[in-house]
N, C-alpha and C. Protein backbone atom coordinates (compact mmCIF):
# COMPACT_ATOMS: atom_id res chain seq x y z
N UNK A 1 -35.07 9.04 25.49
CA UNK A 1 -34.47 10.34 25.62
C UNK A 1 -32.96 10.18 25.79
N UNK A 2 -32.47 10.80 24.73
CA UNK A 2 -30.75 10.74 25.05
C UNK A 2 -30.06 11.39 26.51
N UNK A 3 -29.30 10.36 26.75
CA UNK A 3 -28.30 10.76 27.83
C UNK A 3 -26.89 12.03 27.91
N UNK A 4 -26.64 12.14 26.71
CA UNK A 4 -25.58 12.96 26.68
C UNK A 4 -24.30 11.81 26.89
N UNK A 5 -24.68 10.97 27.16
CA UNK A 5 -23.49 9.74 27.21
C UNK A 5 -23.09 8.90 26.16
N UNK A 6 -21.51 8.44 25.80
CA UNK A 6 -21.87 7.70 24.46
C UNK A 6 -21.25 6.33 25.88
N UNK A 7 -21.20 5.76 24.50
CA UNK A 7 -20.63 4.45 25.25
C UNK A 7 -19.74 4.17 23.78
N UNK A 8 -18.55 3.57 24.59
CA UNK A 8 -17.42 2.76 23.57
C UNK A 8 -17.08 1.74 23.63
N UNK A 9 -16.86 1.03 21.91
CA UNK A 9 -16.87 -0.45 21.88
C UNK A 9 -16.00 -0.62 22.72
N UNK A 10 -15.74 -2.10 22.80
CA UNK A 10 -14.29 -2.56 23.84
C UNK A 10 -13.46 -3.22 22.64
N UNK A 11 -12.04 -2.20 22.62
CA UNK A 11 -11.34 -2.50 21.80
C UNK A 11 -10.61 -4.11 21.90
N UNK A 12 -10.50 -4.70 20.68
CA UNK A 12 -10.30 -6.31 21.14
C UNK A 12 -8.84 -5.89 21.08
N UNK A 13 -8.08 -7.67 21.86
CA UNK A 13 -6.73 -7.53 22.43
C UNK A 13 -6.07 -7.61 21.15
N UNK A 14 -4.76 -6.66 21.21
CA UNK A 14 -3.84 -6.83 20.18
C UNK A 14 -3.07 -8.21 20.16
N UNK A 15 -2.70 -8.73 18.91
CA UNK A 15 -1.98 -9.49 18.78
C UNK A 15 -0.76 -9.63 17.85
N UNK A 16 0.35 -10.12 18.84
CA UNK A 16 1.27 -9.38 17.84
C UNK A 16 1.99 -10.09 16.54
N UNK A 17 2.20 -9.46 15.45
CA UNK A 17 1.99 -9.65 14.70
C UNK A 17 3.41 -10.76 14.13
N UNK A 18 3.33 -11.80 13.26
CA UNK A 18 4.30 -12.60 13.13
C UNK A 18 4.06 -12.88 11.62
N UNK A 19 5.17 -13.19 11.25
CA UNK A 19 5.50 -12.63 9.42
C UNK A 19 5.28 -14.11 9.13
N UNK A 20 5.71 -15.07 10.33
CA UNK A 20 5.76 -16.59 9.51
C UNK A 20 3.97 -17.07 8.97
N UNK A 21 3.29 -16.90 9.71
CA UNK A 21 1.94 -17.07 9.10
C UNK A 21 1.76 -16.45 7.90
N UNK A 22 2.39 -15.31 7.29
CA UNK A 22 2.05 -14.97 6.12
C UNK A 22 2.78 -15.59 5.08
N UNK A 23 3.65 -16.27 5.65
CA UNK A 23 4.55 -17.49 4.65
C UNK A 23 3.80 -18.31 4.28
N UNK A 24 3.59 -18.43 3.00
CA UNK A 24 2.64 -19.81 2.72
C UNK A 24 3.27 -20.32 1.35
N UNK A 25 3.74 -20.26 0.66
CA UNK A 25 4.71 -20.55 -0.57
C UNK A 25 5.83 -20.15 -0.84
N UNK A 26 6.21 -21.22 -1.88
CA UNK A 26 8.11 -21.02 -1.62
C UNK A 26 8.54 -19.57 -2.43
N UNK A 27 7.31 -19.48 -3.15
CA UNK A 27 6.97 -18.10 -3.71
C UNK A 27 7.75 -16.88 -2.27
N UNK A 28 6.71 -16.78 -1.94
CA UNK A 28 6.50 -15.95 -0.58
C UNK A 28 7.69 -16.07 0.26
N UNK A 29 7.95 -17.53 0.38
CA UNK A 29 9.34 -17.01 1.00
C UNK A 29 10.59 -16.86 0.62
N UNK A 30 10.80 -17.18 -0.83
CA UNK A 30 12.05 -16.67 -1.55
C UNK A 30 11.87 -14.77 -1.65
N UNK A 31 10.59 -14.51 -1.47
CA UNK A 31 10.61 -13.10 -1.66
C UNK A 31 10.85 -12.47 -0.37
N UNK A 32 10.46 -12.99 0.57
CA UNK A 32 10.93 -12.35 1.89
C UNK A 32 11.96 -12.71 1.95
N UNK A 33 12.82 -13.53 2.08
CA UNK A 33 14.26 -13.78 2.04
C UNK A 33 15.22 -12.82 1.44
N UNK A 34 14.90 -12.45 0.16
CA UNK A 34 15.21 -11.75 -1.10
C UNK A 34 15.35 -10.52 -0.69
N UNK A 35 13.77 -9.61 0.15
CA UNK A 35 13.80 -8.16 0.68
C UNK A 35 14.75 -8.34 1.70
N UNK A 36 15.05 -9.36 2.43
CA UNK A 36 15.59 -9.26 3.92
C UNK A 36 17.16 -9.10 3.10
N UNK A 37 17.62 -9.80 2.59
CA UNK A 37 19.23 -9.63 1.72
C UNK A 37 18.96 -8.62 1.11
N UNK A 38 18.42 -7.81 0.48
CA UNK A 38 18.30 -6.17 -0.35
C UNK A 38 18.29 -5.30 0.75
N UNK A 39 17.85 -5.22 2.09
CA UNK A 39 17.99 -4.35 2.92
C UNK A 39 19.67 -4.04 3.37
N UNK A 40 20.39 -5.35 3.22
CA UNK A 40 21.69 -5.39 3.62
C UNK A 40 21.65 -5.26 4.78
N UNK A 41 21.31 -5.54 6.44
CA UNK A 41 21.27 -5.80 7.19
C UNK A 41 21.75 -6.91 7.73
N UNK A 42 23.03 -6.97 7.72
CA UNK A 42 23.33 -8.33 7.80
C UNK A 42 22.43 -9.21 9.02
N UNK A 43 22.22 -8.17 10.44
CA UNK A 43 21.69 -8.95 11.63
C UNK A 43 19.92 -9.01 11.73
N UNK A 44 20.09 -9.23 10.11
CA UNK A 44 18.18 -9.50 9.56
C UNK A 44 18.02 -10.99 9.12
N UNK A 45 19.31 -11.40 9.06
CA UNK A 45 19.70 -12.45 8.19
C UNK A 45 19.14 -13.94 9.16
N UNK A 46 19.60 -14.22 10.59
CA UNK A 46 19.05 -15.53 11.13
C UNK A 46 17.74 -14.58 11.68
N UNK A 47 17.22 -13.63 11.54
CA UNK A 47 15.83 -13.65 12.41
C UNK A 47 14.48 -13.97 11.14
N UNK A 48 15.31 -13.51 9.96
CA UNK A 48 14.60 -14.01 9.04
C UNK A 48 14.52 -15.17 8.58
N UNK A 49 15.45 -15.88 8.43
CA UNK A 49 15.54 -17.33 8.54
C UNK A 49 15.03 -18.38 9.57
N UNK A 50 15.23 -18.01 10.73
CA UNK A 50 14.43 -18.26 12.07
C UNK A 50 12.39 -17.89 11.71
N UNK A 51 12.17 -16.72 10.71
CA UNK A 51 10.64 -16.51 11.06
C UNK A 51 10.29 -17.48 9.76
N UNK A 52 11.37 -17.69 8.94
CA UNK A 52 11.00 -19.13 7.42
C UNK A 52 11.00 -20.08 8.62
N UNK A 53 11.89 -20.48 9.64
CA UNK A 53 12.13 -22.17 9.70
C UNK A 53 10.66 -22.25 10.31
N UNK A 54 9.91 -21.17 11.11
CA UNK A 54 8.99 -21.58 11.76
C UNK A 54 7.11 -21.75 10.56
N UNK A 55 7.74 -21.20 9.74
CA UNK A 55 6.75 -21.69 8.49
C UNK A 55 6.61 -22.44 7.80
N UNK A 56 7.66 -22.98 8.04
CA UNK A 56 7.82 -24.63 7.18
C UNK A 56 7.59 -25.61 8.23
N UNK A 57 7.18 -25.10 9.79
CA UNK A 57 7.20 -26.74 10.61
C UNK A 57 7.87 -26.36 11.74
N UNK A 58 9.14 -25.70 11.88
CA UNK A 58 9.68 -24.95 13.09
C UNK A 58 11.14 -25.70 13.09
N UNK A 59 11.61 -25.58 14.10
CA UNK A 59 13.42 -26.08 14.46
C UNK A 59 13.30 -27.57 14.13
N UNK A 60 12.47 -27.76 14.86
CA UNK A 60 12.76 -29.95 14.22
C UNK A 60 12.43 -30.16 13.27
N UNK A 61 11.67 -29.56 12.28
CA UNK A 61 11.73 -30.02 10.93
C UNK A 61 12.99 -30.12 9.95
N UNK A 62 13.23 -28.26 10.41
CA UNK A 62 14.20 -27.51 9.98
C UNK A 62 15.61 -28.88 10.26
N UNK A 63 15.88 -29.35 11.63
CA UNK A 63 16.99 -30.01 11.87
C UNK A 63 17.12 -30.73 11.12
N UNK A 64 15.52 -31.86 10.74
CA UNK A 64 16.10 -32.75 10.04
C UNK A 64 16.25 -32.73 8.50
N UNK A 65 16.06 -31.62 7.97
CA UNK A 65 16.30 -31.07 6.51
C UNK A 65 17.43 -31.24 6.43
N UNK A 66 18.06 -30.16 7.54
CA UNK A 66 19.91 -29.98 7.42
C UNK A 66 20.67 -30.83 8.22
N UNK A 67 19.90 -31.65 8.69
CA UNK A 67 21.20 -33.16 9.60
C UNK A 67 21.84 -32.14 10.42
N UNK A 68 21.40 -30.68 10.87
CA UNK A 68 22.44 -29.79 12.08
C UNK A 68 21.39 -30.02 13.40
N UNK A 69 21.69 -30.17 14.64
CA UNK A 69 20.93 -29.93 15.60
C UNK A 69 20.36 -29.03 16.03
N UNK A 70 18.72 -29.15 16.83
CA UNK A 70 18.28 -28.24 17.10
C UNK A 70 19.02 -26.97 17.90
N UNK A 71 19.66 -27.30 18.49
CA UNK A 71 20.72 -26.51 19.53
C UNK A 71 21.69 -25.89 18.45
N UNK A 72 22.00 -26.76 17.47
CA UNK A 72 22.90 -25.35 16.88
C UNK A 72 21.58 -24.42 16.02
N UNK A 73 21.05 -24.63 15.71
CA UNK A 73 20.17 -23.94 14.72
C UNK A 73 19.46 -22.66 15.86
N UNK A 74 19.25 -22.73 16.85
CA UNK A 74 18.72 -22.18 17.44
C UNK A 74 19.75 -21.50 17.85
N UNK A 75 21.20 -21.62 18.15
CA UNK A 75 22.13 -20.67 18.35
C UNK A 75 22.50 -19.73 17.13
N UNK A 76 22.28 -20.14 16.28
CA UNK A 76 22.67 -19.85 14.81
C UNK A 76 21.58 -18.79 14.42
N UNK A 77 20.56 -19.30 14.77
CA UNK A 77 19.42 -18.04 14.35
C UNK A 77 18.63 -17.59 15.06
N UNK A 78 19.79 -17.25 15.94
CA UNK A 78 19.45 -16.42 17.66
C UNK A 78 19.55 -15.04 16.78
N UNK A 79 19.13 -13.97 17.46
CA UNK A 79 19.39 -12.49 17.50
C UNK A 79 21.06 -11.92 17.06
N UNK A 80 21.62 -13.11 18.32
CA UNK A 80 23.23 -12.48 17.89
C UNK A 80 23.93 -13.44 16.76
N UNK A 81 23.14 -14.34 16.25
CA UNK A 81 23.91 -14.93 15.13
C UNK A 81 24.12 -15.20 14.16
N UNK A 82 25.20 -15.91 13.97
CA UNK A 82 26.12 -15.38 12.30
C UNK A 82 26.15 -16.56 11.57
N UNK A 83 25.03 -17.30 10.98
CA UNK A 83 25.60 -18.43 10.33
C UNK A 83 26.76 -18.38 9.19
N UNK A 84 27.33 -19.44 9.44
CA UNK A 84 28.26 -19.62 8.45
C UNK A 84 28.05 -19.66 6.79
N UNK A 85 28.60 -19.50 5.86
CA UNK A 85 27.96 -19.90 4.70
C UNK A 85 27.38 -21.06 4.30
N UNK A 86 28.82 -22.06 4.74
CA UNK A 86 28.20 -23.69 4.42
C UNK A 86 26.05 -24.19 5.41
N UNK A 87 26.42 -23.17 6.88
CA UNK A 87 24.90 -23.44 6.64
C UNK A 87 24.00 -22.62 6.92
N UNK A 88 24.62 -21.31 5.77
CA UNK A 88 23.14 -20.51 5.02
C UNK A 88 22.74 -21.35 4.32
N UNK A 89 23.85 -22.39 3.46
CA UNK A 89 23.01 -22.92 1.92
C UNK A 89 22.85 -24.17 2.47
N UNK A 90 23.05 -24.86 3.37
CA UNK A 90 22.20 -25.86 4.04
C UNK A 90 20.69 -25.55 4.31
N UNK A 91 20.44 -24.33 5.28
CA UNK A 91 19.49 -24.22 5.61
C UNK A 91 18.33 -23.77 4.23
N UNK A 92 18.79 -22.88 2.86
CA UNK A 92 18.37 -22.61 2.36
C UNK A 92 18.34 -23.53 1.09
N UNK A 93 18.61 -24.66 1.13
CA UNK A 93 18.39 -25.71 0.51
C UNK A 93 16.99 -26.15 1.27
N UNK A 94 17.12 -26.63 2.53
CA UNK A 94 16.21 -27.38 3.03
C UNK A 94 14.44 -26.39 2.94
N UNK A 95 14.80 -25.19 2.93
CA UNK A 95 13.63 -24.30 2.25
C UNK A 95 13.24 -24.48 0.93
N UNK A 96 14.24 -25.27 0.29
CA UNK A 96 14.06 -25.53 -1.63
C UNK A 96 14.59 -24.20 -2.29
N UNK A 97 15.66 -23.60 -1.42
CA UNK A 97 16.23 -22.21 -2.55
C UNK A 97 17.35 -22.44 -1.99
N UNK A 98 18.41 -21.35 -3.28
CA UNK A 98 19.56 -21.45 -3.22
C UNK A 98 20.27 -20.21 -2.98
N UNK A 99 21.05 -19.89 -2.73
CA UNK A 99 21.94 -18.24 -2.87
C UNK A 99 22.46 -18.22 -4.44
N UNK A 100 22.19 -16.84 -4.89
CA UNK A 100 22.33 -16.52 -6.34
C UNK A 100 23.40 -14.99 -6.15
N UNK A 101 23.90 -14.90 -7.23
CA UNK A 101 24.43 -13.45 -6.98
C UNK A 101 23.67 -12.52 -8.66
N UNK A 102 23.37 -11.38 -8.23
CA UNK A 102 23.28 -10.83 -9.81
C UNK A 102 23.71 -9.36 -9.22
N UNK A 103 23.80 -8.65 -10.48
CA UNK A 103 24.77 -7.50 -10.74
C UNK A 103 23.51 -6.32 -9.68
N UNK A 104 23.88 -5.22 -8.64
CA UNK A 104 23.25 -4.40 -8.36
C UNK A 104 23.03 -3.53 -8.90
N UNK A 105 21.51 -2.41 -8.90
CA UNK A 105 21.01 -1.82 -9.94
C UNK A 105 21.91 -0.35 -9.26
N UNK A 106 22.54 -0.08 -10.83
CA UNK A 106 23.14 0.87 -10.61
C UNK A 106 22.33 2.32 -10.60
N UNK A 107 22.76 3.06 -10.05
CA UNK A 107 22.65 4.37 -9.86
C UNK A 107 22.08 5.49 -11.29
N UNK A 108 20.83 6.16 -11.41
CA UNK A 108 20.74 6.55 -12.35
C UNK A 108 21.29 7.77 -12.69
N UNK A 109 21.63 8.40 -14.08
CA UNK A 109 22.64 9.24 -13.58
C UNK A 109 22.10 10.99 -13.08
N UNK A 110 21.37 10.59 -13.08
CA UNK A 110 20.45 12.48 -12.78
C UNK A 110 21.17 12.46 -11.09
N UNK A 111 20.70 11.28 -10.21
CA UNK A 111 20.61 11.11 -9.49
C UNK A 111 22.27 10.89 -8.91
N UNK A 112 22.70 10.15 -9.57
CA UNK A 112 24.31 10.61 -9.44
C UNK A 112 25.25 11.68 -9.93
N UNK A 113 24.59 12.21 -10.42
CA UNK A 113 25.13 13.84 -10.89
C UNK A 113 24.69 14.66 -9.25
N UNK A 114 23.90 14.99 -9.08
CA UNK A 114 23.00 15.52 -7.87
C UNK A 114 23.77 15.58 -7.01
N UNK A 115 24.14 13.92 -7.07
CA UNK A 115 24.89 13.74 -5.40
C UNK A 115 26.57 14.49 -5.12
N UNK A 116 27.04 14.46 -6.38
CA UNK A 116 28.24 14.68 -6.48
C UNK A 116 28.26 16.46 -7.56
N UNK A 117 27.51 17.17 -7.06
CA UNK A 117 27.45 18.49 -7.52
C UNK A 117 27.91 19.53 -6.10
């Protein structure tokens, strides 16, 4: 005979969620790299690089790719920091990619008429 009571599952613990496990090819992470520079965010730049170094192996791998110390790398792709160029393309060598430049997709013109009406 029913109770009039339900009972509820027990929701399991959240866990939070980390982008480097979904890194699994250089595929995968030239493309996250790629969205993180298309957002133009510049202060996306070492946390994304920081969530690659930890998919390839973590800071000591990472160090000994780029001959830089763990201590700078970890200052470098802290929250507040700004790597230099010479080692963006250090670090993004030691990932097996390089910095490229190509032309941005321009504006279509419906859409730039619109704006400027």
């Amino acid at each position: 005979m029913p109770t009039g009571k339900t009972t509820k599952r027990a929701i399991a613990p959240s866990v939070p969620f980390r982008a480097s496990v979904h890194l699994r090819s250089d595929a995968e992470i030239a493309a996250y790299i790629e969205e993180m520079l298309a957002d133009g965010d510049a202060r996306a730049v070492p946390i994304a690089l920081r969530t690659v170094a930890e998919a390839v192996g973590g800071m000591g791998a990472l160090a000994e790719k780029t001959g830089l110390s763990r201590e700078t790398l970890y200052r470098t792709l802290s929250a507040s920091g700004n790597p230099r160029l010479d080692t963006l393309a250090l670090i993004l060598e030691a990932f097996g990619l390089r910095l490229s430049v190509r032309p941005a997709p321009k504006p279509r013109r419906a859409e730039h008429r619109a704006s400027h009406s």
